[in-house]
Protein backbone atom coordinates (compact mmCIF):
# COMPACT_ATOMS: atom_id res chain seq x y z
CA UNK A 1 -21.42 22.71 -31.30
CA UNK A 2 -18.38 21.35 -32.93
CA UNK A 3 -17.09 19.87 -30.07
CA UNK A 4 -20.55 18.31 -29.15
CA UNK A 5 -20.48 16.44 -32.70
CA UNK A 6 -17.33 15.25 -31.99
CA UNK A 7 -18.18 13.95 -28.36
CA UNK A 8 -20.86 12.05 -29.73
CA UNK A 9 -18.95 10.19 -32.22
CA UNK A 10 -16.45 9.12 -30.49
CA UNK A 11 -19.08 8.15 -27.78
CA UNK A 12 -20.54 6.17 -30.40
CA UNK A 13 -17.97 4.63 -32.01
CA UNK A 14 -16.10 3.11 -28.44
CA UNK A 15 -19.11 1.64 -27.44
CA UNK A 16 -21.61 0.65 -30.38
CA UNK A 17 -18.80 -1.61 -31.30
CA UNK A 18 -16.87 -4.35 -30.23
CA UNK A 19 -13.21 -2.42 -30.92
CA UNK A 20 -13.94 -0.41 -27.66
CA UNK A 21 -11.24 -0.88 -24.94
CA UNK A 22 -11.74 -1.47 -21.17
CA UNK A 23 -12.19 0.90 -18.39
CA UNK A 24 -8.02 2.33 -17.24
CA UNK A 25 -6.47 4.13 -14.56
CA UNK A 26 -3.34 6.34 -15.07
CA UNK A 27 -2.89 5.19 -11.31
CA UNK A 28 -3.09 1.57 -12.64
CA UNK A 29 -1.44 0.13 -9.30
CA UNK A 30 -4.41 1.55 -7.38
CA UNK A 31 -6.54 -1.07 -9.47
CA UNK A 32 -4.97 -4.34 -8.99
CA UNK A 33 -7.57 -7.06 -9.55
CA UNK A 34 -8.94 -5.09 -12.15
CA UNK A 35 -5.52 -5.35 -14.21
CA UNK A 36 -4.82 -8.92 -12.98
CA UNK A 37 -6.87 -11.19 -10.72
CA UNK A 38 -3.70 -13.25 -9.57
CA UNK A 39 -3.18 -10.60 -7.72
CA UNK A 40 -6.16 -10.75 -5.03
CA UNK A 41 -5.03 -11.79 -1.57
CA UNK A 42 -1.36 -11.43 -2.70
CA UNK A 43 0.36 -8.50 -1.16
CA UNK A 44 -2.01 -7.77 1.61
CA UNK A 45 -4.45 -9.70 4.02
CA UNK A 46 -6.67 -7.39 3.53
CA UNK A 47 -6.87 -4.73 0.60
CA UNK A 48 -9.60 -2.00 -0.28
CA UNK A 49 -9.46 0.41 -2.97
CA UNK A 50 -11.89 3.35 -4.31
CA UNK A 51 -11.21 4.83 -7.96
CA UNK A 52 -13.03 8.05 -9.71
CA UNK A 53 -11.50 9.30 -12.90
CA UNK A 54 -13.28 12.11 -14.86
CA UNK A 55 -11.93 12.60 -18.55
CA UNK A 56 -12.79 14.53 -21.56
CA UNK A 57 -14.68 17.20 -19.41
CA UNK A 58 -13.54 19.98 -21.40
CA UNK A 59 -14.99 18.72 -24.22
CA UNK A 60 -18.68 18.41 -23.05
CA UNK A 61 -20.63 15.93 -21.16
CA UNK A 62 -16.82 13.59 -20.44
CA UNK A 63 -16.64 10.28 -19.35
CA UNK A 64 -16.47 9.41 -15.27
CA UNK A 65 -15.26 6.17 -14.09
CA UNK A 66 -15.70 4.94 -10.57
CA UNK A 67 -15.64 1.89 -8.68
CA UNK A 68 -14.75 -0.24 -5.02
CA UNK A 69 -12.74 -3.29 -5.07
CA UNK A 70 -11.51 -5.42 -2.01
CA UNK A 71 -9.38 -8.48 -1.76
CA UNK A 72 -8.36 -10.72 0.72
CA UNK A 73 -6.54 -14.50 1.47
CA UNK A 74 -8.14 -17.24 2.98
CA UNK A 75 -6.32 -20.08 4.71
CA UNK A 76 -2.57 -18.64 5.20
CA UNK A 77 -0.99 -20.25 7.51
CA UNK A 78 2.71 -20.77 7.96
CA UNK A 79 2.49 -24.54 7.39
CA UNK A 80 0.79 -24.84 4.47
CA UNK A 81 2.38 -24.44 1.30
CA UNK A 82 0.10 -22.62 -0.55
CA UNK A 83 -3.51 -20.56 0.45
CA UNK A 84 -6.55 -18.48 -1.61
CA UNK A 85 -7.15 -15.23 -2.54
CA UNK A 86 -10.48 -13.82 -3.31
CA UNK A 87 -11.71 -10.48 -4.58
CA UNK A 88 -15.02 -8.44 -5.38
CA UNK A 89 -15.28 -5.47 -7.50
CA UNK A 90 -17.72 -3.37 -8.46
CA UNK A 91 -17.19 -0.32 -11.51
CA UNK A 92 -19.39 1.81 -13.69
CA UNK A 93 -18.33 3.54 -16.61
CA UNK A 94 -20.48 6.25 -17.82
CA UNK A 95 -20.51 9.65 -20.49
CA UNK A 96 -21.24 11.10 -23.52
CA UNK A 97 -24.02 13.04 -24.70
CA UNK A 98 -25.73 9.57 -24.52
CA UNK A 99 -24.83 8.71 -21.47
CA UNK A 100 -23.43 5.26 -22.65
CA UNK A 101 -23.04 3.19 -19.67
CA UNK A 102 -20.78 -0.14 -18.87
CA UNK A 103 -21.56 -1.44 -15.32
CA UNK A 104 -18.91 -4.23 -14.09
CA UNK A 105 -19.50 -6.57 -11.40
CA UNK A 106 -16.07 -9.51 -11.27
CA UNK A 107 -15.35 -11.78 -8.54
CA UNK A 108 -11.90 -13.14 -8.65
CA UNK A 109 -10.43 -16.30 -7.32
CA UNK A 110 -6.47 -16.47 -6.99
CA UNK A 111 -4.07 -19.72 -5.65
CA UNK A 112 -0.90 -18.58 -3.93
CA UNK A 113 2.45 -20.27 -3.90
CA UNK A 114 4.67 -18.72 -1.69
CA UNK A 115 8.41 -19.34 -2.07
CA UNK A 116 11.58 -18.56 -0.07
CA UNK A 117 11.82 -14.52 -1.30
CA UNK A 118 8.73 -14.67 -3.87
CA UNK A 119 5.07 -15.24 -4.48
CA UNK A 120 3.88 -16.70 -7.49
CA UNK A 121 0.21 -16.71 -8.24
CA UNK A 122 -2.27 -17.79 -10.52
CA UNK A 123 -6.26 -16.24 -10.78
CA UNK A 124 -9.82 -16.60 -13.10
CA UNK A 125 -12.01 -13.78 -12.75
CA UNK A 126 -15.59 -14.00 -13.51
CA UNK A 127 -17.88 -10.89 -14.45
CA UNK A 128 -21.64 -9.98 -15.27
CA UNK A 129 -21.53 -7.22 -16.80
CA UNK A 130 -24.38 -4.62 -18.17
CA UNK A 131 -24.13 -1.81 -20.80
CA UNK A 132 -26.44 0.48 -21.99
CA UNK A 133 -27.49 3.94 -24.46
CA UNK A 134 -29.72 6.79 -24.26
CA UNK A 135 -29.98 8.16 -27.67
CA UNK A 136 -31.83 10.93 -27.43
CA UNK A 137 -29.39 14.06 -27.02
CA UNK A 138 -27.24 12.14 -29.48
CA UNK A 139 -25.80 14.87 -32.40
CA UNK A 140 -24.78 13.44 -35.90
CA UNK A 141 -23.00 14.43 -38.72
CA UNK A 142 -25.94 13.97 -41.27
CA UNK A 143 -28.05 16.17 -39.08
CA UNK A 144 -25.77 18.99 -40.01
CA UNK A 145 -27.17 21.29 -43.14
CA UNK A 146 -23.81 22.67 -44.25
CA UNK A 147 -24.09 25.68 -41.70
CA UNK A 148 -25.46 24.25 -38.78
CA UNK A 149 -26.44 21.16 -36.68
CA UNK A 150 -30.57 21.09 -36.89
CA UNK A 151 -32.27 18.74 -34.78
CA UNK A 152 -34.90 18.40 -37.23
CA UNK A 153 -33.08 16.29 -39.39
CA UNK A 154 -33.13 12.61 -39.86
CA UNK A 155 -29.88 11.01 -38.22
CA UNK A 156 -30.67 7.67 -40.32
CA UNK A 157 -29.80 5.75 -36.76
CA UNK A 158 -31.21 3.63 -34.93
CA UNK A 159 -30.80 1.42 -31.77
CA UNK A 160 -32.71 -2.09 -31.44
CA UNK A 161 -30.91 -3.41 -28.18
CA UNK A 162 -30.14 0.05 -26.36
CA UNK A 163 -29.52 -2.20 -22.87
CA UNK A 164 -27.77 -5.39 -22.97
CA UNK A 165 -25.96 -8.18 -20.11
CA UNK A 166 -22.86 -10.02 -21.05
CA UNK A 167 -20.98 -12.55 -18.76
CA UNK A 168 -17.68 -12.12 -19.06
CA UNK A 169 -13.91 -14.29 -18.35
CA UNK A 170 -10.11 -13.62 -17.27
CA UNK A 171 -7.13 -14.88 -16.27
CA UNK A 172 -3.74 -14.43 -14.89
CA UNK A 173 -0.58 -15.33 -13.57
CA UNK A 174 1.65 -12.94 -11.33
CA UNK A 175 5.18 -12.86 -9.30
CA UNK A 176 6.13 -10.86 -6.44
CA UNK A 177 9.72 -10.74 -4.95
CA UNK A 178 11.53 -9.23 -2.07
CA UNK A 179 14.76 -9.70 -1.30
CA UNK A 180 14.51 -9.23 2.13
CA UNK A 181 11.60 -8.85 4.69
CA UNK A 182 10.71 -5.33 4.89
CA UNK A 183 7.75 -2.68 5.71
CA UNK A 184 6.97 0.18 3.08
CA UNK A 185 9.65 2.36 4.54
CA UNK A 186 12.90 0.29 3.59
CA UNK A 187 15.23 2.13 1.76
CA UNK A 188 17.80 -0.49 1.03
CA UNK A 189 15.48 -3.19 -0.66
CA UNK A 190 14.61 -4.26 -4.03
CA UNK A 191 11.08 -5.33 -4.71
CA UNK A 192 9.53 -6.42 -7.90
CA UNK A 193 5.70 -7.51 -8.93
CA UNK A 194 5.14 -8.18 -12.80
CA UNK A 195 2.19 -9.82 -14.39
CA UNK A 196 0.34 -11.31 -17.15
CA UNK A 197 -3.58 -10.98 -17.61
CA UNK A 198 -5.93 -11.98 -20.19
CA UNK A 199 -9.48 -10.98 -20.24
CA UNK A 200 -12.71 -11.66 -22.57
CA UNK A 201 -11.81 -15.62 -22.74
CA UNK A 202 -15.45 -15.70 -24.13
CA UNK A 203 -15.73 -12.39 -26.78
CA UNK A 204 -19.26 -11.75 -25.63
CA UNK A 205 -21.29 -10.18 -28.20
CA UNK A 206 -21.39 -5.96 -28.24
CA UNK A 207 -23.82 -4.43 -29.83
CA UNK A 208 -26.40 -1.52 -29.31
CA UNK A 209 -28.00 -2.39 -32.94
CA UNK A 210 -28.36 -6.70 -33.29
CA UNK A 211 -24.95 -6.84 -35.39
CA UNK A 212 -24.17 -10.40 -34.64
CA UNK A 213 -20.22 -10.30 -35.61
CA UNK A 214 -19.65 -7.10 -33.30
CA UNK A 215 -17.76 -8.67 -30.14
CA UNK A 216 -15.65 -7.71 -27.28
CA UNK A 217 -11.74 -8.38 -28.23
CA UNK A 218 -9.89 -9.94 -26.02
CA UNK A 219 -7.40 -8.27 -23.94
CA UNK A 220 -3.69 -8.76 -23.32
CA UNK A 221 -2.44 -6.65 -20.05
CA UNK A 222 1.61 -6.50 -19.13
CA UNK A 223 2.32 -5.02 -16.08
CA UNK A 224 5.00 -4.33 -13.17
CA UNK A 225 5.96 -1.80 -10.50
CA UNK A 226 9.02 -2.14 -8.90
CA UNK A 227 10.31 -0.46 -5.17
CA UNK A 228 14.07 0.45 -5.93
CA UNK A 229 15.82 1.81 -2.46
CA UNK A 230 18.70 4.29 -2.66
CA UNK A 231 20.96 2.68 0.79
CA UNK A 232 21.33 5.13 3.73
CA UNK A 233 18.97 7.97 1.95
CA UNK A 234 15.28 8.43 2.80
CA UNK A 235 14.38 8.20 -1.23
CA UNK A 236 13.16 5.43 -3.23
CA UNK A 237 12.37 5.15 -7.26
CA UNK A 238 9.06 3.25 -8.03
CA UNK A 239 9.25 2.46 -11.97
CA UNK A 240 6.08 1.25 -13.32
CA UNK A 241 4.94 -0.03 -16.69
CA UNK A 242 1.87 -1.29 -18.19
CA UNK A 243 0.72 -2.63 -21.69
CA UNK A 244 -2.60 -3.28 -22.61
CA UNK A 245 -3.20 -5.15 -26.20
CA UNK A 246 -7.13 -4.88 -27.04
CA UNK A 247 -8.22 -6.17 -30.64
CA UNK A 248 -6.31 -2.88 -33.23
CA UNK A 249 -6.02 -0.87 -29.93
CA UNK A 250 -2.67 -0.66 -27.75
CA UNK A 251 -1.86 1.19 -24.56
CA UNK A 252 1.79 1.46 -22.86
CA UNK A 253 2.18 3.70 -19.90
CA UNK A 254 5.85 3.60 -18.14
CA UNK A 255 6.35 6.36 -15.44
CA UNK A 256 8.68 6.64 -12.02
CA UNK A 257 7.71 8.15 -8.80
CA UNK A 258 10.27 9.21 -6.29
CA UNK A 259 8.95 8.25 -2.70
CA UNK A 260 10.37 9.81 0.35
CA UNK A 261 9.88 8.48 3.41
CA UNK A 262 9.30 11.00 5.96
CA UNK A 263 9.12 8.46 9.05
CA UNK A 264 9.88 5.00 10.11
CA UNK A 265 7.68 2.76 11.66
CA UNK A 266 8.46 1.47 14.75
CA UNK A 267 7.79 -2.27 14.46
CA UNK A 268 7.83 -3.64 18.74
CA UNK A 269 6.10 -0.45 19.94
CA UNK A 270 4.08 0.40 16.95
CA UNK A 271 3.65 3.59 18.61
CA UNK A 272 5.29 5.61 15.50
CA UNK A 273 3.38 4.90 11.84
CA UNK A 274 5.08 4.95 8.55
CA UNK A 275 4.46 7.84 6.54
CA UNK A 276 5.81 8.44 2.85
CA UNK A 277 5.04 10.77 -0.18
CA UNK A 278 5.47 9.92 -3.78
CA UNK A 279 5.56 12.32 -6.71
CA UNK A 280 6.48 11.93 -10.30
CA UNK A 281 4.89 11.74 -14.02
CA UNK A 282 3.86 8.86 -16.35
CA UNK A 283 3.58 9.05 -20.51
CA UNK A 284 0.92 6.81 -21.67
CA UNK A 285 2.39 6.99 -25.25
CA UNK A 286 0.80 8.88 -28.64
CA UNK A 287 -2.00 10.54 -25.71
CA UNK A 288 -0.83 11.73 -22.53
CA UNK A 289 1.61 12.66 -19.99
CA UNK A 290 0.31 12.44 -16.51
CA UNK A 291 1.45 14.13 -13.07
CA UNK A 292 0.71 11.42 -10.37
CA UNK A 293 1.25 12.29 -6.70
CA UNK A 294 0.88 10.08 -3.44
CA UNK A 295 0.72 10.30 0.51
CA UNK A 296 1.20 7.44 2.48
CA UNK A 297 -0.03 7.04 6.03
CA UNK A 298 0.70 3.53 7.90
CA UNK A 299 -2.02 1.88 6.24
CA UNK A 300 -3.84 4.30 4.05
CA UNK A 301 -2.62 5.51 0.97
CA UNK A 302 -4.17 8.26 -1.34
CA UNK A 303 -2.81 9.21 -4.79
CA UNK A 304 -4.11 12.27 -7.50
CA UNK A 305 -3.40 12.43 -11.15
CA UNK A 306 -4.10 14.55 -13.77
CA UNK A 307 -3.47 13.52 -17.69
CA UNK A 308 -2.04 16.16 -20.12
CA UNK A 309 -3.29 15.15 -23.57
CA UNK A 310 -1.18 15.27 -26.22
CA UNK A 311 -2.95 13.30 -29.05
CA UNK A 312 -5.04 14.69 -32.03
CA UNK A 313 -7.91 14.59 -29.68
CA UNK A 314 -5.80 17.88 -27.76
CA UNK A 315 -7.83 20.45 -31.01
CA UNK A 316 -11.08 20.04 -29.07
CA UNK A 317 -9.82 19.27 -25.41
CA UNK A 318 -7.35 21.95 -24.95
CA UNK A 319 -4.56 19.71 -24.02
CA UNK A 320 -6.99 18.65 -20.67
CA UNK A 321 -7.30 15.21 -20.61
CA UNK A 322 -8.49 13.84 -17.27
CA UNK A 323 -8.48 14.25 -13.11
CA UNK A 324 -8.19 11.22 -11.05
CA UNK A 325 -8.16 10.35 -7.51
CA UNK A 326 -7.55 6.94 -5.71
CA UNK A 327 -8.22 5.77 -2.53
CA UNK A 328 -6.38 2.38 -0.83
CA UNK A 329 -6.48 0.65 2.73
CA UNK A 330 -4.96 -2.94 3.38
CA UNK A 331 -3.74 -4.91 6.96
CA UNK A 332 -0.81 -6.89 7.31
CA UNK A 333 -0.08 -9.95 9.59
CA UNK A 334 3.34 -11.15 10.22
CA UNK A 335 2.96 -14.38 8.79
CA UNK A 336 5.10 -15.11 5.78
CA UNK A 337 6.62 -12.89 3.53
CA UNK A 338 6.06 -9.71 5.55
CA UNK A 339 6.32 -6.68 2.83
CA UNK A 340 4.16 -4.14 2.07
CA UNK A 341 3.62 -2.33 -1.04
C-alpha cells in the first residue's frame, strides 16, 4: 500500500506540473532526433528506430515509454554544397496509478553542410503534443487515517482540465567528423558527433488543474558519442555522454561500450555483411547505473539495457529501475562522406 502512495505522488507531482522532465533513453543514441533534430538526415540516408522502455515496475503500475522515429535527406548530391534532412516521430509516455499520459508527435527539419572530413548541421523541430489523467485509482496521503489508506476519504483534489494539447518548439545545431572514410567495422578511425539542443522555445502551459503560471521549462540537451579504434585489433571504445538541463532538474549520463567486430564487410562483392557486438555500462549520476548491450548486423542494429537504481527512490524499487530495448535500421549510399555509425 505504501508503495502505491508513493507511486501516485510522484505520478502526480512529474506531471500536474510544469517541473516535469521529458521522455529519456539510457540508450540515448538509439533516439537521435528526439535528443537533437540537427541530426535528421545526417549520418544515414535513411534511418528508422523503435524504442520501449518500462521503468518503476517494481513499484506498481511503472511508467512505459515507446515510440517510432525515421529520418532521411533530401537533395544530396555530390555537387551541391549543402542538402535537407527531415524526420517524423511519433512517442507516448504513459503510467502511474493514473495512467498519466504524454503523447508526442515532432516533425523535424535539418540543413546540412558538409565539409572536407565533417558535417555540420543545423535543425527546428515542431511538435503537437497531447497529455492527459485518469484520476480515479489515484491514492493520497490525506486519505490515509493514521493506520490505513481508506478510500472513503476526501482526497481534497481535484482536476478541471484532465486532457489538454500543447504545440511545442526546438532547436539544434550538431557536428560530425571522420577522419577518414570508413564503414562501421574500421578499427583504426576516430569518429566524433557532439551536439547542442534546445527544446520548449515556447513554455506551453502544463496543467491538469487551470494554474495559469504552471509551464513546461525549457530544456538544454549536451550530447556526443565518439567511435575510438584500437589499430590492428578487432576492438573499438564508444564513449558517450549526455546532459540534459530542464528548469531545477539535471541529468548527466557518460558510459563506454567496447565493440568488437566479429566480421568485415566486403565492400566490391558485398557478399560478406558487417557484424559487431557492443557491451558495456553507463552511470546516469545520483540514480542509476545501467548495463547496455548491442548486436550489429550490416544494417540492423539492436541494443538492451537495464538501469540499476541507486537513488533514494531504490527503498521502494528494490534497486530495479528499468528494462529497455531499441530497435535501428538505416541505408547508406556512397555519395559523400561515406561512414556509418
Amino acid at each position: 500500500m505504501k508503495k502505491k502512495i508513493i507511486l501516485s505522488l510522484i505520478s502526480f507531482a512529474s506531471l500536474a506540473t510544469g517541473v516535469a522532465q521529458d521522455i529519456h533513453f539510457s540508450q540515448f543514441n538509439f533516439a537521435p532526433i528526439n535528443l537533437n533534430p540537427a541530426q535528421a538526415g545526417v549520418q544515414s540516408d535513411f534511418r528508422t528506430v523503435a524504442n520501449y522502455r518500462n521503468q518503476w515496475s517494481s513499484i506498481g503500475n511503472g511508467y512505459k515509454t515507446m515510440g517510432v522515429a525515421a529520418d532521411l535527406n533530401m537533395f544530396k548530391k555530390p555537387e551541391r554544397a549543402a542538402y535537407l534532412g527531415m524526420g517524423l516521430s511519433i512517442y507516448n509516455d504513459k503510467g502511474g496509478d493514473g495512467q498519466m499520459s504524454t503523447f508526442m508527435t515532432h516533425l523535424s527539419v535539418s540543413g546540412i553542410v558538409p565539409m572536407e572530413k565533417s558535417v555540420f548541421s543545423a535543425g527546428l523541430q515542431f511538435g503537437y503534443n497531447q497529455k492527459s489523467i485518469t484520476s480515479d485509482n489515484l491514492q493520497w496521503e490525506s486519505q490515509f487515517n493514521g493506520f490505513k489508506y481508506d478510500a472513503a476519504l476526501p482526497n481534497y483534489e481535484y482536476f478541471t482540465n484532465p486532457s489538454f494539447n500543447f504545440f511545442d518548439m526546438g532547436g539544434g545545431v550538431n557536428w560530425y567528423y571522420s577522419k577518414s572514410e570508413a564503414y562501421m567495422t574500421a578499427n583504426d578511425e576516430l569518429k566524433a558527433n557532439v551536439g547542442l539542443s534546445f527544446s520548449h522555445f515556447n513554455g506551453a502551459r502544463q496543467s491538469f488543474k487551470d494554474i495559469t503560471n504552471e509551464k513546461l521549462y525549457s530544456k538544454i540537451v549536451f550530447h556526443g558519442n565518439f567511435s575510438i579504434g584500437l589499430k590492428n585489433t578487432s576492438m573499438c571504445l564508444v564513449p558517450s555522454y549526455i546532459v540534459y538541463f530542464q528548469g531545477p532538474n539535471k541529468q548527466i549520463n557518460v558510459g563506454n561500450l567496447f565493440r568488437y567486430i566479429i566480421t568485415e564487410a566486403s565492400h566490391y562483392t558485398h557478399l560478406k555483411k558487417a557484424c559487431a557486438v557492443s557491451i558495456g555500462g553507463f552511470y546516469r549520476m545520483g540514480d542509476a547505473f545501467i548495463a547496455q548491450a548491442m548486436f550489429e548486423y550490416d544494417r540492423y542494429a539492436f541494443g538492451v539495457a537495464y538501469d540499476m537504481n541507486t537513488s533514494k527512490l531504490k527503498t521502494a524499487s528494490k534497486s530495479f529501475g528499468g528494462f529497455e530495448i531499441n530497435f535501428r535500421f538505416h541505408t547508406f549510399r556512397a555519395v559523400g562522406a561515406k561512414s556509418r555509425i
